[in-house]
N, C-alpha and C. Protein backbone atom coordinates (compact mmCIF):
# COMPACT_ATOMS: atom_id res chain seq x y z
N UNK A 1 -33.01 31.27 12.25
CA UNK A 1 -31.95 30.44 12.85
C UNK A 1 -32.58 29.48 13.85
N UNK A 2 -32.26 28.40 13.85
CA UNK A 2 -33.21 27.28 14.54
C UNK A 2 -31.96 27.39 15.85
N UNK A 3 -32.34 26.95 17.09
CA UNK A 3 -32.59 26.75 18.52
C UNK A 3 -31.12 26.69 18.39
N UNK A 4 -29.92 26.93 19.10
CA UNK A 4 -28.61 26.10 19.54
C UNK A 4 -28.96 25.21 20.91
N UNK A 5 -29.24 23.91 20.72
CA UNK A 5 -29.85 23.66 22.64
C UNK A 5 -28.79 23.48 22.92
N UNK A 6 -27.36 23.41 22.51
CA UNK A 6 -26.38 22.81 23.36
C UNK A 6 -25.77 23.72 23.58
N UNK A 7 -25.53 24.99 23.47
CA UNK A 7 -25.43 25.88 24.23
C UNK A 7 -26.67 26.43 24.96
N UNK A 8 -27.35 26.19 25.27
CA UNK A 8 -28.15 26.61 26.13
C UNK A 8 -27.70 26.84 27.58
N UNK A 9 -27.97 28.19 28.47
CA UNK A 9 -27.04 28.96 29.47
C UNK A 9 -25.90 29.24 29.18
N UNK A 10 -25.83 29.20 28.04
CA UNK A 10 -24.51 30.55 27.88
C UNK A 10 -25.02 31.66 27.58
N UNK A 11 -24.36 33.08 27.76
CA UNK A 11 -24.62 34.13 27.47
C UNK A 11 -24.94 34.55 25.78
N UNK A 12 -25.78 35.39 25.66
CA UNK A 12 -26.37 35.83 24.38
C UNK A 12 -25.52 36.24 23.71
N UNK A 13 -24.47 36.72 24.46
CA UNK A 13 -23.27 37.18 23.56
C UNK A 13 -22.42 36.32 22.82
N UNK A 14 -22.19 35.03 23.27
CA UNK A 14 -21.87 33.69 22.56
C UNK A 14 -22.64 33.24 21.98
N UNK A 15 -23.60 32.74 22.19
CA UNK A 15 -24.70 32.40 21.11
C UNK A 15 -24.41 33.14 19.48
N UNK A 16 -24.46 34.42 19.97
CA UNK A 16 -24.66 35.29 18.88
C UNK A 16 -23.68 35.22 17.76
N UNK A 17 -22.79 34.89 18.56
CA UNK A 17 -21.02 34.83 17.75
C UNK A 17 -21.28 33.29 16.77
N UNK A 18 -21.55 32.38 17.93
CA UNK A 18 -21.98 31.16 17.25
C UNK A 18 -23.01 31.34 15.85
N UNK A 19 -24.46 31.75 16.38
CA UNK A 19 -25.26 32.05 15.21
C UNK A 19 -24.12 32.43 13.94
N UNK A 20 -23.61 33.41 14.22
CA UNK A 20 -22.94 34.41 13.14
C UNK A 20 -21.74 32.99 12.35
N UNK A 21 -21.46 32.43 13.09
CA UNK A 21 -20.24 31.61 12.48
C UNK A 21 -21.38 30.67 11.77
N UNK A 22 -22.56 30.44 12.11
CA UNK A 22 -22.99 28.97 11.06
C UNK A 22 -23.90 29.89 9.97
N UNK A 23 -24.12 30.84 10.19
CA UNK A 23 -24.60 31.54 9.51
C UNK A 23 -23.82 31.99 7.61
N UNK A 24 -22.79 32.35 8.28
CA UNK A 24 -21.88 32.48 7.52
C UNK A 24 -20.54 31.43 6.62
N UNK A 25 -21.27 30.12 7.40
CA UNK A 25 -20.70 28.27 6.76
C UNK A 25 -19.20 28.52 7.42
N UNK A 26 -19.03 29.09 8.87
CA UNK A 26 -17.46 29.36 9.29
C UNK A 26 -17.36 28.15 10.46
N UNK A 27 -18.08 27.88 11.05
CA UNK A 27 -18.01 26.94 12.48
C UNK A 27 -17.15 26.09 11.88
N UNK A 28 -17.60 25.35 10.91
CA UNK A 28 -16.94 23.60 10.55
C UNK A 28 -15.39 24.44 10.58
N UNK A 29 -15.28 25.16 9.90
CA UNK A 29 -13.48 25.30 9.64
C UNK A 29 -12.93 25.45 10.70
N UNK A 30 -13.78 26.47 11.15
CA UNK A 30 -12.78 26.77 12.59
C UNK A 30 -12.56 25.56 13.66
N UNK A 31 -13.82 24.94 13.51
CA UNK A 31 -13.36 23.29 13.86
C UNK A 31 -12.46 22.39 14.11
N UNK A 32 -12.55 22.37 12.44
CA UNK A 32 -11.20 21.37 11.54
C UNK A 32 -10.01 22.62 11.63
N UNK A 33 -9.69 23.63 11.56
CA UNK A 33 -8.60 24.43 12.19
C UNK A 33 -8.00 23.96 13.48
N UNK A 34 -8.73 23.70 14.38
CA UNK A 34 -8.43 23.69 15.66
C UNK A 34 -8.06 22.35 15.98
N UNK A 35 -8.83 21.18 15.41
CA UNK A 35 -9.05 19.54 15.90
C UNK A 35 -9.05 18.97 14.25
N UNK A 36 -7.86 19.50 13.72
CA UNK A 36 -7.81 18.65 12.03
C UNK A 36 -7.90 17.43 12.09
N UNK A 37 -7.63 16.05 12.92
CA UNK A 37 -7.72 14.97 12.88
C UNK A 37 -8.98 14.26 13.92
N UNK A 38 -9.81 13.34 12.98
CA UNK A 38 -10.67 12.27 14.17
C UNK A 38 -9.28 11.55 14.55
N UNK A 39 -10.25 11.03 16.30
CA UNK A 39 -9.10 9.66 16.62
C UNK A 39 -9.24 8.78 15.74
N UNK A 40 -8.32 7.66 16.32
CA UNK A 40 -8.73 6.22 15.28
C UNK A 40 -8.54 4.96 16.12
N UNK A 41 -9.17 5.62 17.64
CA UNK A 41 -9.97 4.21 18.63
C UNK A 41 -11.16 3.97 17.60
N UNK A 42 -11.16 2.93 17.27
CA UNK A 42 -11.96 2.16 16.49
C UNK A 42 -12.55 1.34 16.72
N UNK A 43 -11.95 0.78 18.04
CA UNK A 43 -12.56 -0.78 18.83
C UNK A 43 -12.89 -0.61 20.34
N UNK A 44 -13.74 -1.53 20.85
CA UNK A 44 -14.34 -0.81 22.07
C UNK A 44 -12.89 -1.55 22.94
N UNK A 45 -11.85 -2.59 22.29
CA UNK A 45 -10.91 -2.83 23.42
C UNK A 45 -10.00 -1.72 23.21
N UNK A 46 -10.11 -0.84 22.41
CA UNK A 46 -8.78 0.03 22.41
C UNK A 46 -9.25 1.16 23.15
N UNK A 47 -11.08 1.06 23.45
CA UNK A 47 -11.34 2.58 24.66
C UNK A 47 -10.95 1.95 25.67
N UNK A 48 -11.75 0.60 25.58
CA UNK A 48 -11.34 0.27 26.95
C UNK A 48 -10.04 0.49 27.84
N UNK A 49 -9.13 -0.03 26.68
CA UNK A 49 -7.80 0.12 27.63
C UNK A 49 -7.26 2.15 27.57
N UNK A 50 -7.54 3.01 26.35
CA UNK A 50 -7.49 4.24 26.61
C UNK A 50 -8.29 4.83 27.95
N UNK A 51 -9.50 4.21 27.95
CA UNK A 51 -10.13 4.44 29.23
C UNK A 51 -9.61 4.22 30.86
N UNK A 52 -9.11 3.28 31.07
CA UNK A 52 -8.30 2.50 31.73
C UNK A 52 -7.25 3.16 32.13
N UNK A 53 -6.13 3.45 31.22
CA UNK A 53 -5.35 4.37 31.76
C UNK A 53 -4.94 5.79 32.32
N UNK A 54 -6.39 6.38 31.46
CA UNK A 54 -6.58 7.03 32.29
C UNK A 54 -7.34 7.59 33.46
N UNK A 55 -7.95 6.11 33.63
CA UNK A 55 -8.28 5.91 35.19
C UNK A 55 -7.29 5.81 36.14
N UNK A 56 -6.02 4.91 35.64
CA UNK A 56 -5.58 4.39 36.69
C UNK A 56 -4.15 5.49 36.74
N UNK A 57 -4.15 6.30 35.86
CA UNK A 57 -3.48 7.38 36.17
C UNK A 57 -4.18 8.54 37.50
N UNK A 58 -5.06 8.90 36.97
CA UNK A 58 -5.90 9.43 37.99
C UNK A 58 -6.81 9.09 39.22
N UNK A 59 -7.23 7.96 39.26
CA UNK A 59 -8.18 7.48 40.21
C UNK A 59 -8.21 5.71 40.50
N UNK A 60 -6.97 5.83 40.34
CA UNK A 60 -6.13 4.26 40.57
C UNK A 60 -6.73 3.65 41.66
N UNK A 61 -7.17 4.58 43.26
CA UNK A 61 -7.63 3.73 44.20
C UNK A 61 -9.70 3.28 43.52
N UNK A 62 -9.83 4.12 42.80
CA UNK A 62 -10.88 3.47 42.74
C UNK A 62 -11.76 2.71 41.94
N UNK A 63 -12.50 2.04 41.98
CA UNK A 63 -13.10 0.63 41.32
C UNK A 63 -13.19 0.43 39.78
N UNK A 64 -12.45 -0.57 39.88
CA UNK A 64 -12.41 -1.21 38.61
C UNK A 64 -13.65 -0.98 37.64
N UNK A 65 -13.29 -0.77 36.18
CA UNK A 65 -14.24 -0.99 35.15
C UNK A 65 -14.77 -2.08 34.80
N UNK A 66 -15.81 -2.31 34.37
CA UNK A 66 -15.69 -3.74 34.02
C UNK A 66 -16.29 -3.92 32.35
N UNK A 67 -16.41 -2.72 31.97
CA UNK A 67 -16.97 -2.60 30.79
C UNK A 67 -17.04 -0.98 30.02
N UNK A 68 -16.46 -0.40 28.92
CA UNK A 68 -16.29 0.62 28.36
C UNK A 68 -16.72 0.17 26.65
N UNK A 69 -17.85 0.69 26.02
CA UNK A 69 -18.15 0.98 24.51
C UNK A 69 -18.58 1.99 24.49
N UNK A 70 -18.57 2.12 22.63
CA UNK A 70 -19.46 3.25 22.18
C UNK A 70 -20.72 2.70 22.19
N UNK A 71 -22.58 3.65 22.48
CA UNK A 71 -23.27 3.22 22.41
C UNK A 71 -23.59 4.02 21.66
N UNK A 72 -24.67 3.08 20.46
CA UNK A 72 -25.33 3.77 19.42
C UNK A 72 -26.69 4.40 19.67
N UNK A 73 -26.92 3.64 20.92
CA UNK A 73 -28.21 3.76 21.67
C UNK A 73 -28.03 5.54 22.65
N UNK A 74 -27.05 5.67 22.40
CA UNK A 74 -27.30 6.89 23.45
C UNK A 74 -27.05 7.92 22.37
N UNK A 75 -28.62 9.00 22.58
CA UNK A 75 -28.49 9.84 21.60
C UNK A 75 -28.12 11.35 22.11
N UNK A 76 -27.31 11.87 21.70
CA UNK A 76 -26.38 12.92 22.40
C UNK A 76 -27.39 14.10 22.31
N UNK A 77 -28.44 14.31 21.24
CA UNK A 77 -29.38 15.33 21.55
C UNK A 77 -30.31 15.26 22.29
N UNK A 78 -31.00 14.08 22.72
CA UNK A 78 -31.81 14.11 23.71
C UNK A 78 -31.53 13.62 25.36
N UNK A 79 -30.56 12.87 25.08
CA UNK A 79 -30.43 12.14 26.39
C UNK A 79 -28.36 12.47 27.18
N UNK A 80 -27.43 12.30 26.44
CA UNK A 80 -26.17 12.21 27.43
C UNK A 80 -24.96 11.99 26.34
N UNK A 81 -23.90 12.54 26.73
CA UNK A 81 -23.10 11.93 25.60
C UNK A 81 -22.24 10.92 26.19
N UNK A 82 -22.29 10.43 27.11
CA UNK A 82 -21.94 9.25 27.63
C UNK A 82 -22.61 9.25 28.97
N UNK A 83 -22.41 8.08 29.38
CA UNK A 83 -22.80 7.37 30.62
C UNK A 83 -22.22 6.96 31.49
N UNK A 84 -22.32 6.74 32.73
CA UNK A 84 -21.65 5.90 33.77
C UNK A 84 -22.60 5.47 34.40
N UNK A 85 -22.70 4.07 34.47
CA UNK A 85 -23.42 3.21 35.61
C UNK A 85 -23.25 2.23 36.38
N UNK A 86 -23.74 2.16 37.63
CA UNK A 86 -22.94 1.81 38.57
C UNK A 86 -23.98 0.59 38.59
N UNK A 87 -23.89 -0.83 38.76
CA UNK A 87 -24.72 -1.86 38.75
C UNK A 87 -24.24 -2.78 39.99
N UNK A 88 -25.24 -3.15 40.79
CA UNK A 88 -24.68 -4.33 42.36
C UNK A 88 -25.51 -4.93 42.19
N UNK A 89 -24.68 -6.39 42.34
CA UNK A 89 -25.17 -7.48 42.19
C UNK A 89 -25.07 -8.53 43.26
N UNK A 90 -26.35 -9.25 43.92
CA UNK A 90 -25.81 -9.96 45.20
C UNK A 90 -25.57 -11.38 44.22
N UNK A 91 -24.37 -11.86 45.09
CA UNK A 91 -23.28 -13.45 44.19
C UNK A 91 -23.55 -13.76 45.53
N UNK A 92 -24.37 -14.71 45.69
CA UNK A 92 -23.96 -15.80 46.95
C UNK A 92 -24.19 -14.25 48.61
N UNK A 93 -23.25 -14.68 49.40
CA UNK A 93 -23.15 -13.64 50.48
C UNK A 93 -22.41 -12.49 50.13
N UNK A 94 -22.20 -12.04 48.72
CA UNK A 94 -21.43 -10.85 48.72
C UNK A 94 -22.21 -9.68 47.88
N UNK A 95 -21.59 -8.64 47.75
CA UNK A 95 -22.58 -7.93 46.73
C UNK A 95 -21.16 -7.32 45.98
N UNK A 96 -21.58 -7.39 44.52
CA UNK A 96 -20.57 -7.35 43.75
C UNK A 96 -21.24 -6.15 42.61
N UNK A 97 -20.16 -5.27 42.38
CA UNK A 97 -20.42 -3.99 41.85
C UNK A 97 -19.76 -3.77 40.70
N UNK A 98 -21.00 -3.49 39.39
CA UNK A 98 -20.02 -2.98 38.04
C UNK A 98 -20.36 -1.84 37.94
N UNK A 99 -18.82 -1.34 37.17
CA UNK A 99 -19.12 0.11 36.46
C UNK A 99 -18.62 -0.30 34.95
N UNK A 100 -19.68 0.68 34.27
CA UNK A 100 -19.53 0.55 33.23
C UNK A 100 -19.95 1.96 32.37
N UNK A 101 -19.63 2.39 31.31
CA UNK A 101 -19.35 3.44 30.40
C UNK A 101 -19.31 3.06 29.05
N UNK A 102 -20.76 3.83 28.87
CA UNK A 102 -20.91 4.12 27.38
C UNK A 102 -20.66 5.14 27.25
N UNK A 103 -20.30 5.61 25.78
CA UNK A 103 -19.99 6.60 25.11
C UNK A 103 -20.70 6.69 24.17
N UNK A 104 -21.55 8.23 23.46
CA UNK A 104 -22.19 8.11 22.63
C UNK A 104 -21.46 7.85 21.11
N UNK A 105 -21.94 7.04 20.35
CA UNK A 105 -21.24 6.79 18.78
C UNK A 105 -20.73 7.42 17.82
N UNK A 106 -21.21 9.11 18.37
CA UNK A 106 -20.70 10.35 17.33
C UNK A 106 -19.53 10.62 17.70
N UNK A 107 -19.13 10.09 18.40
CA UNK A 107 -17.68 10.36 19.41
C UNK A 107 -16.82 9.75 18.54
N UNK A 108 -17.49 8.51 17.83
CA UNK A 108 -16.47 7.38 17.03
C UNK A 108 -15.85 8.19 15.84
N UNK A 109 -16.17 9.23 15.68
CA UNK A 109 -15.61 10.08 14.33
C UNK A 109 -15.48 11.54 15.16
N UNK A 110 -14.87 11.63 15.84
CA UNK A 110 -14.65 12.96 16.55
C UNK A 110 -12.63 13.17 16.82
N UNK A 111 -12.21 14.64 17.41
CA UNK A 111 -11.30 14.57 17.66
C UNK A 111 -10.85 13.99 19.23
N UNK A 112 -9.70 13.51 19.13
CA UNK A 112 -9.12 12.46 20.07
C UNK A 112 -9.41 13.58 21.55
N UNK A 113 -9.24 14.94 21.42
CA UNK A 113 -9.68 15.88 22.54
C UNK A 113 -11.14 15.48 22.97
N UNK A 114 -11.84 15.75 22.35
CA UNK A 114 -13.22 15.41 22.27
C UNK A 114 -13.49 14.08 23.25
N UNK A 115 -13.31 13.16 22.81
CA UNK A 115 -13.52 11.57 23.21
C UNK A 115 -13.03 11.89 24.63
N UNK A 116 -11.66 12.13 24.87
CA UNK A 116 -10.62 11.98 25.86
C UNK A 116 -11.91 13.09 27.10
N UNK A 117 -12.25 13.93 26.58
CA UNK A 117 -13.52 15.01 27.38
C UNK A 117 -14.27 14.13 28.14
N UNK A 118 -14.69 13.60 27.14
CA UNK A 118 -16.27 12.32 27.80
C UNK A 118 -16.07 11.74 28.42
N UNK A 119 -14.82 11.04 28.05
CA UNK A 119 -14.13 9.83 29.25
C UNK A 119 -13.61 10.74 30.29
N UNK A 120 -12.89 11.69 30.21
CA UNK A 120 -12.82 12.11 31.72
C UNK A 120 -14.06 12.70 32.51
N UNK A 121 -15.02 13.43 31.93
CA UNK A 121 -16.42 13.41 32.58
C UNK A 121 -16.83 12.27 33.09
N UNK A 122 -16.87 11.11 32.45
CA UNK A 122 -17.50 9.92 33.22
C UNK A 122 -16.99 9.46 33.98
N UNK A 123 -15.43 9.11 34.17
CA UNK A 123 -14.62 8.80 35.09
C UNK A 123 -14.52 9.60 36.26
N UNK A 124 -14.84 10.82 36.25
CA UNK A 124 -15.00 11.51 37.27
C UNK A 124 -16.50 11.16 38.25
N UNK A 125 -17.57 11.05 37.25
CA UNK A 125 -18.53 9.89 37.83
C UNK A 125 -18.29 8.93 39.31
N UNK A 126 -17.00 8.05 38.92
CA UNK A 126 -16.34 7.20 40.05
C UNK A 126 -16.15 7.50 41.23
N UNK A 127 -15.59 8.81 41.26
CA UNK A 127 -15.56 9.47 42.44
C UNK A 127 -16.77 10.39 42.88
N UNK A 128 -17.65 11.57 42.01
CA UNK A 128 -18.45 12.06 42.41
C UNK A 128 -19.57 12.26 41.48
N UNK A 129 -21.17 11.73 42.06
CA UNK A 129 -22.28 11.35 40.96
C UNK A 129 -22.38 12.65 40.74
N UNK A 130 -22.75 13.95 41.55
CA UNK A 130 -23.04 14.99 41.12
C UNK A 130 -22.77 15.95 40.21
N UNK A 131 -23.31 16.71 39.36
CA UNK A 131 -22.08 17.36 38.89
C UNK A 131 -22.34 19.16 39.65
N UNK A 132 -21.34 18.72 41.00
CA UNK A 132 -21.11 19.87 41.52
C UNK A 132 -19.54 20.58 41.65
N UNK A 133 -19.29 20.90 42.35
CA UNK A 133 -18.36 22.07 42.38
C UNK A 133 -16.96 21.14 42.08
N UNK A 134 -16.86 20.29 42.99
CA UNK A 134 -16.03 18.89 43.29
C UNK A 134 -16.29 18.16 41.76
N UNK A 135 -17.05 18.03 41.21
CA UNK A 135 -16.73 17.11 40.28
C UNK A 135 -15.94 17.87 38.76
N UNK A 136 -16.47 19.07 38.93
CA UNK A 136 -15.53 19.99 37.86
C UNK A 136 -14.40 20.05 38.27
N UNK A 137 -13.97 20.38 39.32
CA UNK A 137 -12.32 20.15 39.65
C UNK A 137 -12.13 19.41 39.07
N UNK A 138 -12.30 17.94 39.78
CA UNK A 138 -11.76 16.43 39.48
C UNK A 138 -11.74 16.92 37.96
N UNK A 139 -12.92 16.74 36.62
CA UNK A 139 -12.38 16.47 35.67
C UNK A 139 -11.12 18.20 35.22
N UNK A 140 -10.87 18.90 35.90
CA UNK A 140 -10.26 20.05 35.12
C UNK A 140 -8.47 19.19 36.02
N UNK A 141 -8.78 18.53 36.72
CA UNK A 141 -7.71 18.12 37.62
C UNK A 141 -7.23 16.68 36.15
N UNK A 142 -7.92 15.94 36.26
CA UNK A 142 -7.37 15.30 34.83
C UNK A 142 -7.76 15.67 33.75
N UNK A 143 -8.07 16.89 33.19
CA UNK A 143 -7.64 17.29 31.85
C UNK A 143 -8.02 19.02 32.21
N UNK A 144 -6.71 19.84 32.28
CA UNK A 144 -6.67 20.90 32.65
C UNK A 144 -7.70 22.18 31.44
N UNK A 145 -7.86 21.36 30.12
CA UNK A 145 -8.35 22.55 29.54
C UNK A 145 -10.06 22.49 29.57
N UNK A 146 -10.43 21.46 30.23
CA UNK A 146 -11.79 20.66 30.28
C UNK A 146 -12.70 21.52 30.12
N UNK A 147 -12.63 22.74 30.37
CA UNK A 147 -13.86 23.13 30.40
C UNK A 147 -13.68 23.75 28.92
N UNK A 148 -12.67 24.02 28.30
CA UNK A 148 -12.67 24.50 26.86
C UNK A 148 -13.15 23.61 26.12
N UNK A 149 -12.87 22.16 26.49
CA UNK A 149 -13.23 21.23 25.64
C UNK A 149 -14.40 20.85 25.35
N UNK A 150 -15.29 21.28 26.63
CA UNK A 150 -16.76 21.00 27.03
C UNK A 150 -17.05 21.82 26.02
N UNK A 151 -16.99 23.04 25.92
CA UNK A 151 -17.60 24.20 24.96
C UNK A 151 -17.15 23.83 23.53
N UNK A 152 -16.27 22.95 23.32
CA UNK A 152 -15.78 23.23 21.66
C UNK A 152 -16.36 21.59 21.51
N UNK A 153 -16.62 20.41 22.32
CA UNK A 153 -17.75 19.54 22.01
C UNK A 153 -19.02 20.13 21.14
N UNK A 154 -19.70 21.09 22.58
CA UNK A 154 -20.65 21.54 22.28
C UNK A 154 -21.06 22.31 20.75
N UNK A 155 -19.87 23.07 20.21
CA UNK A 155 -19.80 23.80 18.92
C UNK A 155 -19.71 22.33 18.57
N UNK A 156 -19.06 21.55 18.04
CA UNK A 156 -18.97 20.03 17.24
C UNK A 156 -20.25 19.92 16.99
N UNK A 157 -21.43 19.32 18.45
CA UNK A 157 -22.69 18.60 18.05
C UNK A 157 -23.44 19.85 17.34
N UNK A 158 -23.52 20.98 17.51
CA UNK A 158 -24.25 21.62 16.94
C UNK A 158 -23.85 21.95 15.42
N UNK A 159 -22.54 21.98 15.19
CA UNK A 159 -22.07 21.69 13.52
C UNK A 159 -22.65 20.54 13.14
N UNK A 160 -22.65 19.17 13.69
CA UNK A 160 -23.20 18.05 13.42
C UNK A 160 -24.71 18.11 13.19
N UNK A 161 -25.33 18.87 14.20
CA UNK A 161 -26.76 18.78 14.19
C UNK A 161 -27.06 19.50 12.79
N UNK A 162 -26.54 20.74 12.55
CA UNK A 162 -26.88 21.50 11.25
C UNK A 162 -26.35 21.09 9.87
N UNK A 163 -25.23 20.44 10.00
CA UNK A 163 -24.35 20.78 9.04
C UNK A 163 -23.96 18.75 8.45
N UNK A 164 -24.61 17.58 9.47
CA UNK A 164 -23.89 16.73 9.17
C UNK A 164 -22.13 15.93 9.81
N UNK A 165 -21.86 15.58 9.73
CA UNK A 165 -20.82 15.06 10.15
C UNK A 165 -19.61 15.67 9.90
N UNK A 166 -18.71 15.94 10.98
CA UNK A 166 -17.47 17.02 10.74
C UNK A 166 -16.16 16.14 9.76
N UNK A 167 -16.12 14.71 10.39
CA UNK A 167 -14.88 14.10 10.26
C UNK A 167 -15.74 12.82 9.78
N UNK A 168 -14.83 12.34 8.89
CA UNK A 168 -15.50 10.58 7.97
C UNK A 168 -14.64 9.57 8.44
């Protein structure tokens, strides 16, 4: 059985369950059981504005986006499944600040839970870079099951990594 890295620090006792489900060709179903439909944001203006609202539902006082895509460039096994970066720029006497959010591209065929995960991880970014105690609130504060979702991502990329693509 080759490596699960994306569960990596979870207990052996999950792992094991996991092993046993790809072992046995069960992960994908239980998957597609759970998250039968990809979204069908298709365009980076339709994250944008999905993104957007639910910023400005949640974190309305703070700074504008100025840019939300999927990046093909960000590879979810080695590096992040999305991004937030904060860029200042001096204009004349002022200093002027973008944020911006990529999302990795496997997301583009994922369930709408899934996506909606990433974007609230990064958006939580806005308010706190760390990911400490405070920043898990924040995202379990806008999406209450977050941390389930984090873990059933994680089962996704590793169906993906073994198995290929869940949703076309």
């Amino acid at each position: 059985m080759q490596e699960l890295k994306y569960l990596k620090g979870y207990p052996d006792s999950v792992t094991e369950q996991v092993c046993l489900l790809v072992k046995d060709n069960k992960l994908g179903s239980i998957l597609t059981r759970k998250y039968p439909l990809a979204h069908t944001i298709r365009t980076e203006k339709t994250l944008y504005d999905f993104t957007v609202e639910k910023k400005n539902k949640f974190l309305s006082t703070s700074a504008p986006l100025s840019k939300v895509v999927f990046d093909g460039k960000i590879n979810a096994i080695h590096n992040a499944l999305g991004t937030h970066t904060f860029v200042s720029r001096v204009q004349g006497a002022k200093l002027k600040a973008k944020h911006e959010i990529r999302i990795a591209s496997v997301f583009k065929n994922a369930p709408l839970d899934f996506l909606e995960m990433i974007v609230v991880h990064e958006l939580a970014h806005l308010k706190e870079k760390e990911h400490n105690k405070a920043f898990y609130k924040l995202c379990e504060h806008m999406l209450p099951n977050y941390h389930q979702l984090e873990f059933d991502v994680r089962l996704f990329l590793t169906y993906q990594e073994i198995s290929g693509p869940l949703y076309t």
